[in-house]
C-alpha atoms as a PDB file:
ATOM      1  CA  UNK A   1       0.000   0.000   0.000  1.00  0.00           C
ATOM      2  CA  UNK A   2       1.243   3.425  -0.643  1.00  0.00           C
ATOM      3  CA  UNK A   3       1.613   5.802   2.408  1.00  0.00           C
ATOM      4  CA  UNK A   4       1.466   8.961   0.735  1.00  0.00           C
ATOM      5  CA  UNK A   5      -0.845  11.104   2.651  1.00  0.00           C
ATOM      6  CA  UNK A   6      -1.309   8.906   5.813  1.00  0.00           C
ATOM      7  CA  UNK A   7      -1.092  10.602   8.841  1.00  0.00           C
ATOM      8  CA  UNK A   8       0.678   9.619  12.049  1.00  0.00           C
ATOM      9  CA  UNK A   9       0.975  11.327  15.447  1.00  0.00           C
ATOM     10  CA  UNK A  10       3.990  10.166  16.952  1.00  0.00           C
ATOM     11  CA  UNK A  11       4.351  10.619  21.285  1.00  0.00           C
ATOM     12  CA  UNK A  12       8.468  10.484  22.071  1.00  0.00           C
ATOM     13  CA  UNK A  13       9.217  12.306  18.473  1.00  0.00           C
ATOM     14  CA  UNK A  14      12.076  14.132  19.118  1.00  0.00           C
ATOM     15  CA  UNK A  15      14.631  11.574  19.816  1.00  0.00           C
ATOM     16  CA  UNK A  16      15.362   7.651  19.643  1.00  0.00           C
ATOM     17  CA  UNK A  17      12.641   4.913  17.816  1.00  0.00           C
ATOM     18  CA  UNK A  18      10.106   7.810  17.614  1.00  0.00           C
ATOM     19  CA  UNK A  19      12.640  10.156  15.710  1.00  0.00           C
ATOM     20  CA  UNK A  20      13.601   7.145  13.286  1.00  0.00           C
ATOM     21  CA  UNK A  21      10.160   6.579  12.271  1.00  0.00           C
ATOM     22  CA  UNK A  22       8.737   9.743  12.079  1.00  0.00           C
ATOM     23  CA  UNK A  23      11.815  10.503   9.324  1.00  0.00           C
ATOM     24  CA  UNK A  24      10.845   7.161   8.117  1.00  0.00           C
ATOM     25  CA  UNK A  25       7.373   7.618   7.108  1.00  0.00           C
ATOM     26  CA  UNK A  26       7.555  11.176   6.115  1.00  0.00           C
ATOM     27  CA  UNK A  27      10.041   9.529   3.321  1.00  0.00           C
ATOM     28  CA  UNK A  28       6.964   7.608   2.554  1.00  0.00           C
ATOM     29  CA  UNK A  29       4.817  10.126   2.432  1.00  0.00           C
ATOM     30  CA  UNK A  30       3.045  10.508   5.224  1.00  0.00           C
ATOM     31  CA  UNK A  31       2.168  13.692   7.016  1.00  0.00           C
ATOM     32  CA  UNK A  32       3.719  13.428  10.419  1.00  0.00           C
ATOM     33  CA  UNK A  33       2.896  15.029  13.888  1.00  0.00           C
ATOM     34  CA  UNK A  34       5.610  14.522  16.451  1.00  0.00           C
ATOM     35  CA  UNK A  35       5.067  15.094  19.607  1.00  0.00           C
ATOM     36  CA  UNK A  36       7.271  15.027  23.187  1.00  0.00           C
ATOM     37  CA  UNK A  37       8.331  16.855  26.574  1.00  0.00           C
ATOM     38  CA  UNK A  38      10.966  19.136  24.989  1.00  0.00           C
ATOM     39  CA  UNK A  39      10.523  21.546  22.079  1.00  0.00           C
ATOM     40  CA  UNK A  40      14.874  21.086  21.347  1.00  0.00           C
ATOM     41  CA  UNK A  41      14.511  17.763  19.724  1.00  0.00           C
ATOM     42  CA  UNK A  42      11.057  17.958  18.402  1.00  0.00           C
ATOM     43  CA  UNK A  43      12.023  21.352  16.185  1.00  0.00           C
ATOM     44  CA  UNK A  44      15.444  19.773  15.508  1.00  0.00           C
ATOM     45  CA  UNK A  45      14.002  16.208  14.103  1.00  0.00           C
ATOM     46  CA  UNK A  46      11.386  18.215  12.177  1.00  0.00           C
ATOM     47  CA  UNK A  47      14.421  20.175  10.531  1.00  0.00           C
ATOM     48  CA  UNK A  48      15.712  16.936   9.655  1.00  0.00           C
ATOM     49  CA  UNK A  49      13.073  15.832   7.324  1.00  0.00           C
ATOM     50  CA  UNK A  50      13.324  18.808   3.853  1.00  0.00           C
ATOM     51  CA  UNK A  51      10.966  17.060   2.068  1.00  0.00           C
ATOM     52  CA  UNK A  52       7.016  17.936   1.775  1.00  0.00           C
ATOM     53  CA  UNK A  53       4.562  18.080   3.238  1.00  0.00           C
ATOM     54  CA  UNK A  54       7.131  18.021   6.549  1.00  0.00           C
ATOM     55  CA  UNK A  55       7.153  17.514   9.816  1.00  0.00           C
ATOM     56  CA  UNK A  56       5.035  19.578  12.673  1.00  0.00           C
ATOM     57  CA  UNK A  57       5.455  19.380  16.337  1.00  0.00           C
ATOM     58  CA  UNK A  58       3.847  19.884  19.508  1.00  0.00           C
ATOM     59  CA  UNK A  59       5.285  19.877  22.895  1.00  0.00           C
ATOM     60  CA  UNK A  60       3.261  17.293  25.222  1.00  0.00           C
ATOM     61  CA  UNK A  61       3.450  15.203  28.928  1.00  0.00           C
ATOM     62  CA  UNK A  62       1.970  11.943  28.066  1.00  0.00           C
ATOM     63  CA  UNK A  63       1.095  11.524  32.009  1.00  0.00           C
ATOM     64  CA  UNK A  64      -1.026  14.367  31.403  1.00  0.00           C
ATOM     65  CA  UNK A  65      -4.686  13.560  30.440  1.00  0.00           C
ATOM     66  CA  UNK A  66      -5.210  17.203  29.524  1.00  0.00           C
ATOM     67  CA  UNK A  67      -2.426  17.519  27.742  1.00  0.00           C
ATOM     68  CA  UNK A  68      -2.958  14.272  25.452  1.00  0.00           C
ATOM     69  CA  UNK A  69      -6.281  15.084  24.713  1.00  0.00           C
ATOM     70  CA  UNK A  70      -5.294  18.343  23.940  1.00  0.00           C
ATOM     71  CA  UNK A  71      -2.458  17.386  21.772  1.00  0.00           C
ATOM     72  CA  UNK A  72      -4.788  14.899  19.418  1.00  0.00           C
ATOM     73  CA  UNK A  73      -7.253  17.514  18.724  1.00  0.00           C
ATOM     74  CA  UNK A  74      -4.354  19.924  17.836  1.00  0.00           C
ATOM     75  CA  UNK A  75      -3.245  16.649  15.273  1.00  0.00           C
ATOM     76  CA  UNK A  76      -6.756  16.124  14.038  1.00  0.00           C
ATOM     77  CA  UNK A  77      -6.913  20.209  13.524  1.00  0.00           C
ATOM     78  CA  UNK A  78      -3.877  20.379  12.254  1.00  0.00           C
ATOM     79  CA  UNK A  79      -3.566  16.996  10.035  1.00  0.00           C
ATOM     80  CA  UNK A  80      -7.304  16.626   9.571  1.00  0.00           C
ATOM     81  CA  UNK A  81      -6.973  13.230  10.672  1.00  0.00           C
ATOM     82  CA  UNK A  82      -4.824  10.669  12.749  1.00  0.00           C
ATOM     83  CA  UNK A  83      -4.774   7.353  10.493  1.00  0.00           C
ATOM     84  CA  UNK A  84      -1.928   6.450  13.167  1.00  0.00           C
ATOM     85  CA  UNK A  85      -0.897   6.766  16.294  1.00  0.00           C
ATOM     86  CA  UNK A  86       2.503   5.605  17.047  1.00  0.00           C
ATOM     87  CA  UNK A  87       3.534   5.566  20.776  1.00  0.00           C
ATOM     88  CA  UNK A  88       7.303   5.752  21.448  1.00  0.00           C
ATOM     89  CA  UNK A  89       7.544   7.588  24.575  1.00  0.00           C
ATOM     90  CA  UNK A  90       8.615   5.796  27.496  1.00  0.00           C
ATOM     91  CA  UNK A  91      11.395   6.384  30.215  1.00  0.00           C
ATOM     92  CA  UNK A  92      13.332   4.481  32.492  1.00  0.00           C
ATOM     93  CA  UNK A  93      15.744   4.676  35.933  1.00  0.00           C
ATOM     94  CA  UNK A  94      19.269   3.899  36.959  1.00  0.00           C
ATOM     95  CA  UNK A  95      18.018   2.573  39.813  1.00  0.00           C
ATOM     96  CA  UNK A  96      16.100  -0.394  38.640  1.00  0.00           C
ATOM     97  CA  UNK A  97      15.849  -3.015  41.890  1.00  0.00           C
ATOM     98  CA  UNK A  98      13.459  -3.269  44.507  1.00  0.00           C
ATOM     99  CA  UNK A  99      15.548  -2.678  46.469  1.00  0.00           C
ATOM    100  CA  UNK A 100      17.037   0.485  45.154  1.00  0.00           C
ATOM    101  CA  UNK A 101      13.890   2.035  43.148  1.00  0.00           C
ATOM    102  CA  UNK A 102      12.562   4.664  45.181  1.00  0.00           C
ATOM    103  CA  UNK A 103       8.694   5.286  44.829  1.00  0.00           C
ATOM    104  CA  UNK A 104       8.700   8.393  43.382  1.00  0.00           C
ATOM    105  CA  UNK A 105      10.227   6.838  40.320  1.00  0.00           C
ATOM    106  CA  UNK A 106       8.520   3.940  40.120  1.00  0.00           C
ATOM    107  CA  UNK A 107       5.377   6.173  39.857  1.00  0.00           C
ATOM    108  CA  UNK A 108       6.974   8.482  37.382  1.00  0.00           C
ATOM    109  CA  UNK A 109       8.064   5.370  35.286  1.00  0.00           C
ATOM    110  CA  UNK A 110       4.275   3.988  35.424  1.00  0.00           C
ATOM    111  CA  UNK A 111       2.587   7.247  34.846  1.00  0.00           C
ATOM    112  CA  UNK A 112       5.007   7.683  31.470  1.00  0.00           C
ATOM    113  CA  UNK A 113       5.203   4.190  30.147  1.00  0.00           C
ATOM    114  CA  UNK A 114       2.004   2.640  31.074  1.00  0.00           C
ATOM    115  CA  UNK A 115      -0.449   5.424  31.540  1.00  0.00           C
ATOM    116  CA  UNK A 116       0.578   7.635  28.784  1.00  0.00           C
ATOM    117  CA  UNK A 117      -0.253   4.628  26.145  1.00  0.00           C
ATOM    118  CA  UNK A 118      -3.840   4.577  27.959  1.00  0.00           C
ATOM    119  CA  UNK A 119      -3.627   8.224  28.006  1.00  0.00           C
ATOM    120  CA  UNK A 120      -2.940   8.340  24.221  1.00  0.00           C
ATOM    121  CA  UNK A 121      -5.059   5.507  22.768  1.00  0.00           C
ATOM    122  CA  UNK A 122      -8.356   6.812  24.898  1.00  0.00           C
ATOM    123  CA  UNK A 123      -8.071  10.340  23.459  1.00  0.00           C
ATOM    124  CA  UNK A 124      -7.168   9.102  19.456  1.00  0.00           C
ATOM    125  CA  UNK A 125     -10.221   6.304  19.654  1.00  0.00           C
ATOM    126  CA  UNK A 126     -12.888   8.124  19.429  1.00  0.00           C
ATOM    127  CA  UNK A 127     -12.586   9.288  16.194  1.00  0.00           C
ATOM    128  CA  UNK A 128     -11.020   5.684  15.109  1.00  0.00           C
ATOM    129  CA  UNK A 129     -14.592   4.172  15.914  1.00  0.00           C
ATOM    130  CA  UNK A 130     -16.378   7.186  14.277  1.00  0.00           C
ATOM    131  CA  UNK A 131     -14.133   6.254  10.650  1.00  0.00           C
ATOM    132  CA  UNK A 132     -14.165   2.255  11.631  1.00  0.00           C
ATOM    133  CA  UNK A 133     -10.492   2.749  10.928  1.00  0.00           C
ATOM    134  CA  UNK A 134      -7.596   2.962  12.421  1.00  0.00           C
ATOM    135  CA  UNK A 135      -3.699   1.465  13.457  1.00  0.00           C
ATOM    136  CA  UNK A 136      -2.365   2.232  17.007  1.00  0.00           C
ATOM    137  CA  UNK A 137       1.460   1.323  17.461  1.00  0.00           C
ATOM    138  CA  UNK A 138       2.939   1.090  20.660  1.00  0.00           C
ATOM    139  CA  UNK A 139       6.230   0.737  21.293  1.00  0.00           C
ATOM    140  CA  UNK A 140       7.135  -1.603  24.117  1.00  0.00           C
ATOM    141  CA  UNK A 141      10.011  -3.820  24.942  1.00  0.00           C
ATOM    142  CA  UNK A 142      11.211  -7.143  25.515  1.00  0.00           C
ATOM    143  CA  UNK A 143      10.926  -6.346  29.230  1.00  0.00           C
ATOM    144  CA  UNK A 144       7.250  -6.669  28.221  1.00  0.00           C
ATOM    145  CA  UNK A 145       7.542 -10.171  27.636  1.00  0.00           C
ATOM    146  CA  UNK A 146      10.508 -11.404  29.373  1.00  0.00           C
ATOM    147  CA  UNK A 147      10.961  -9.208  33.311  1.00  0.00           C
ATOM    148  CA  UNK A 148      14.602  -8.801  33.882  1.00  0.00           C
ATOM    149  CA  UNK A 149      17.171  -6.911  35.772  1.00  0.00           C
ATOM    150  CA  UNK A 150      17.847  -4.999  33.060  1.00  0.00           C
ATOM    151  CA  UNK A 151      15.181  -3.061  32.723  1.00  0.00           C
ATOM    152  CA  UNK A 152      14.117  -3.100  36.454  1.00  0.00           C
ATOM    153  CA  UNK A 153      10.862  -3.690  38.112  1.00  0.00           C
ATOM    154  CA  UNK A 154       9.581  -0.437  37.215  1.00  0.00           C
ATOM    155  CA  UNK A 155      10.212  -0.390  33.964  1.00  0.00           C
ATOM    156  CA  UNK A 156       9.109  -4.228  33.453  1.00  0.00           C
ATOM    157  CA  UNK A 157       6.206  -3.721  35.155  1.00  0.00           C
ATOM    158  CA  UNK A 158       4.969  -0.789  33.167  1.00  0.00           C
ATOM    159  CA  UNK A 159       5.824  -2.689  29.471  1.00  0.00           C
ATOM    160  CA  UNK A 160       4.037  -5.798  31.188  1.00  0.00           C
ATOM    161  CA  UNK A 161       1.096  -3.128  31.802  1.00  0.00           C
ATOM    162  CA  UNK A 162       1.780  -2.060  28.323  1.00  0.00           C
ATOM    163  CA  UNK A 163       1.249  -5.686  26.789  1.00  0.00           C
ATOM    164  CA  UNK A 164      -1.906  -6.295  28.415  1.00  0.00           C
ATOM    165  CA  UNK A 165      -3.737  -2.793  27.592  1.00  0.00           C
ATOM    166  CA  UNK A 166      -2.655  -2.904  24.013  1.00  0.00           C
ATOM    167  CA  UNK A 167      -3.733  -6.729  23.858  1.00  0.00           C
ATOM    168  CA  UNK A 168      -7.093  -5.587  25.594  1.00  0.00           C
ATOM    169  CA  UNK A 169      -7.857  -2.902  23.016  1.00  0.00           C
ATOM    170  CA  UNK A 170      -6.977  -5.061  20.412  1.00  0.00           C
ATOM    171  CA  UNK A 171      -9.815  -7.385  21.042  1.00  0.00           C
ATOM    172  CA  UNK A 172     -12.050  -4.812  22.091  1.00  0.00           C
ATOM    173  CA  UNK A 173     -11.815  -2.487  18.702  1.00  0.00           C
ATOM    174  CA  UNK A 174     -10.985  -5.244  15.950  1.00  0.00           C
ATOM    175  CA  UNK A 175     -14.734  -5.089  14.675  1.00  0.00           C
ATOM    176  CA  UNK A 176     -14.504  -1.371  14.723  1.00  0.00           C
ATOM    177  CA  UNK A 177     -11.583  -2.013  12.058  1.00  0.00           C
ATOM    178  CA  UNK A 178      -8.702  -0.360  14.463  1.00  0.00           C
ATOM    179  CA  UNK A 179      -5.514  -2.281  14.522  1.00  0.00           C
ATOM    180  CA  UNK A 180      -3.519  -2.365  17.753  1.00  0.00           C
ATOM    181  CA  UNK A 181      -0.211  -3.664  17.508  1.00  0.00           C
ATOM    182  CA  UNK A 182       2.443  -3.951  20.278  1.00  0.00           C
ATOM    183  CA  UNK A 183       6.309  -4.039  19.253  1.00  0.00           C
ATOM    184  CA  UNK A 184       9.064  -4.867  21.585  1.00  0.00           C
ATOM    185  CA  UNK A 185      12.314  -4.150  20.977  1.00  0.00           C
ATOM    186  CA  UNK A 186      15.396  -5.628  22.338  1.00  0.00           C
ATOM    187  CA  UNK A 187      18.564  -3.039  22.589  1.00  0.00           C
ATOM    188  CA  UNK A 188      18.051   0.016  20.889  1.00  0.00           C
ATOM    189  CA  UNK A 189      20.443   2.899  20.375  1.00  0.00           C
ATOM    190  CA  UNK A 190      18.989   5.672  22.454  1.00  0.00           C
ATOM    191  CA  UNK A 191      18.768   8.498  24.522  1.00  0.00           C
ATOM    192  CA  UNK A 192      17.095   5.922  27.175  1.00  0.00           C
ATOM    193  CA  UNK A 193      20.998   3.534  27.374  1.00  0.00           C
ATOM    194  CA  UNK A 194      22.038   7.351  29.420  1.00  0.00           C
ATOM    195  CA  UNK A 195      19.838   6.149  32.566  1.00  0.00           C
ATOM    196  CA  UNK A 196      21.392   2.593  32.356  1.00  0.00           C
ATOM    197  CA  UNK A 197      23.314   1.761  35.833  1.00  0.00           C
ATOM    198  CA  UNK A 198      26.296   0.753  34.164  1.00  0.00           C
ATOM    199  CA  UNK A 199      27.905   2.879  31.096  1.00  0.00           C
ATOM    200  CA  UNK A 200      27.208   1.434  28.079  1.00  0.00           C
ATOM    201  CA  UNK A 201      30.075   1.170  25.069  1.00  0.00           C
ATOM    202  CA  UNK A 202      30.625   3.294  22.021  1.00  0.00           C
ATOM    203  CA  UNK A 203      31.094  -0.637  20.799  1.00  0.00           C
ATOM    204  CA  UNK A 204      28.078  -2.167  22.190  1.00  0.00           C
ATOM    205  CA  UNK A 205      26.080   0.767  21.089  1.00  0.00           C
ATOM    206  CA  UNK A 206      27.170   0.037  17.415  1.00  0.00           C
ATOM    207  CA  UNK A 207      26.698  -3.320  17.219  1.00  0.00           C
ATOM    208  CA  UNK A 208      22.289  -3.078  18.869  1.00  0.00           C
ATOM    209  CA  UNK A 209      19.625  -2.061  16.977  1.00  0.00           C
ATOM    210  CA  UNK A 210      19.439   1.526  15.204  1.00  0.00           C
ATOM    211  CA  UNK A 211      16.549   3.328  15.360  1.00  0.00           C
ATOM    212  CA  UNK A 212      15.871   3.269  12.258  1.00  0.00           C
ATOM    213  CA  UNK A 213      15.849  -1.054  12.561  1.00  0.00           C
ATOM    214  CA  UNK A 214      12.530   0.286  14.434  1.00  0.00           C
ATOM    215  CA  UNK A 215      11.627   2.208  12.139  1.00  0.00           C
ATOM    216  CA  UNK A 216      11.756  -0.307   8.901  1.00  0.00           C
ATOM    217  CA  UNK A 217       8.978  -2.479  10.787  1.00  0.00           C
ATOM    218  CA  UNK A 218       7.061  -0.048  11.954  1.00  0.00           C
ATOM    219  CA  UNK A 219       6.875   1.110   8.009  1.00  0.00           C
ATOM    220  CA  UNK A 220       5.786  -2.482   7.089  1.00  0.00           C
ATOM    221  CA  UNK A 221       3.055  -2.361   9.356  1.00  0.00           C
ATOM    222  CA  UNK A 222       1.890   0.640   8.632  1.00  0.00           C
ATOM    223  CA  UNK A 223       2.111  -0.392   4.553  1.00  0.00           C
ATOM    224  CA  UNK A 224      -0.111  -3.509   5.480  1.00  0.00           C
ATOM    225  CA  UNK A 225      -4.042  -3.667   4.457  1.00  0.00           C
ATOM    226  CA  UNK A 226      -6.547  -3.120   6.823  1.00  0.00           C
ATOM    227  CA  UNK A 227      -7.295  -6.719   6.860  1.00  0.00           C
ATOM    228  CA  UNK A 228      -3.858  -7.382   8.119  1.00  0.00           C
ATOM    229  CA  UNK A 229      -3.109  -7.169  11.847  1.00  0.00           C
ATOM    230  CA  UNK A 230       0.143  -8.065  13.761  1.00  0.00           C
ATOM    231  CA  UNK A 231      -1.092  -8.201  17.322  1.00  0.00           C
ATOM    232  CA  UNK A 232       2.826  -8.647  18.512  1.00  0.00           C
ATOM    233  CA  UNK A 233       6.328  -8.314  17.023  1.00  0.00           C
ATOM    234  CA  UNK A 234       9.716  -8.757  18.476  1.00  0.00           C
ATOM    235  CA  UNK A 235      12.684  -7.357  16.982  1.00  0.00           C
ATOM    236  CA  UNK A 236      15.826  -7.769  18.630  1.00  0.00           C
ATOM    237  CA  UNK A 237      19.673  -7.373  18.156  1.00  0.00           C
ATOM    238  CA  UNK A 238      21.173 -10.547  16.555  1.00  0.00           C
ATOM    239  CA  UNK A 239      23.541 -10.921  19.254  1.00  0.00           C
ATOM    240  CA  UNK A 240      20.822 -10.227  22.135  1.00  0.00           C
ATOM    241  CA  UNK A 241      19.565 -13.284  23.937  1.00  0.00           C
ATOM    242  CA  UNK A 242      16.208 -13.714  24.459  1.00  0.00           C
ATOM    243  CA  UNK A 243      15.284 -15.429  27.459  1.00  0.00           C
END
């Protein structure tokens, strides 16, 4: 299917996965909406793209019920639509344990990860059921399928939370004709490695996933009928167990 004139509202635009794909499928053709807690990166990944119709932005808390609601009818105003919603925003902490995390971040890592995809998907619905179309993306990550370490209780716990709401929705909206597809990445070059507890490699960092890995499935999905669903997709450095 072509993309040309699809439009996607991306949450976590300005850097990382969300970044990748938004340049991704405005090289498509599709109008993009980026959206994220800093204007910096947002402006400077719009700059990025010099092709037409371009890249807009919006500045936006995904925690924020307000300010997600707000920032799809500023989308729909501004794109006339949103075909997509792709969901990249998410955060973590360097301290990950139970017995290091302190509460305060565990509910800031909940209220980001796991409430802002709620957040997101009940303010773009609406108008998904009014069309009987519709694709929701949300990016997870193998701590949503496999709890580690790694990512920490926090952070597993909210993609966990992530895998069940998107898998809930799903099945909920199919027979409205909305898509809702959970991805769920394994190590991904981005801002989010900063916040890991141990300093990650210039040489580890090259040889994960790219963003724009991300990005190249997210463009298939996107490209696929409306008949066509994939409920779940991991994608994963080669040299990343997965256990």
């Amino acid at each position: 299917m072509s993309l040309s004139g699809r439009t996607v509202l991306i949450t976590g635009g300005g850097t990382g996965i969300g970044a990748g794909c938004a340049l991704a499928l405005a090289e498509q053709g599709c109008r993009v909406a980026i959206a994220g807690r800093r204007e910096e990166p947002l402006v400077e990944t719009a700059a990025r793209f010099q092709g037409e119709p371009g890249i807009v932005s919006h500045t936006v808390d995904v925690s924020d019920r307000e300010e997600t609601q707000s920032l799809v009818e500023w989308a729909t105003k501004t794109l006339g639509r949103v075909d997509v919603l792709l969901h990249a925003a998410g955060t973590n902490v360097p301290k990950r344990s139970m017995a290091e995390c302190d509460p305060a971040d565990w509910d800031k890592v909940m209220q980001i990860n796991a409430t802002g995809a709620y957040n997101m998907m009940y303010a773009v619905l609406p108008q998904m059921r009014a069309r009987q179309d519709g694709l929701i993306i949300n990016i997870s990550s193998i701590a949503g399928t496999r709890a580690s370490a790694l990512g920490g209780v926090a952070y597993s716990a909210s993609k966990f939370a992530m895998t069940a709401l998107t898998t809930c929705v799903a099945n909920e909206e199919k027979d409205h004709g909305i898509r809702v597809t959970n991805i769920y990445p394994g190590e991904v070059e981005t801002p989010i490695l900063d916040r890991r507890p141990v300093p990650v490699s210039a040489e580890h960092r090259a040889r994960i996933l790219q963003p724009k890995d991300v990005a190249a499935a997210v463009v298939m999905i996107v490209g696929l009928p409306p008949r066509a669903h994939v409920s779940d997709l991991i994608i994963k450095p080669t040299t990343q167990e997965f256990v």
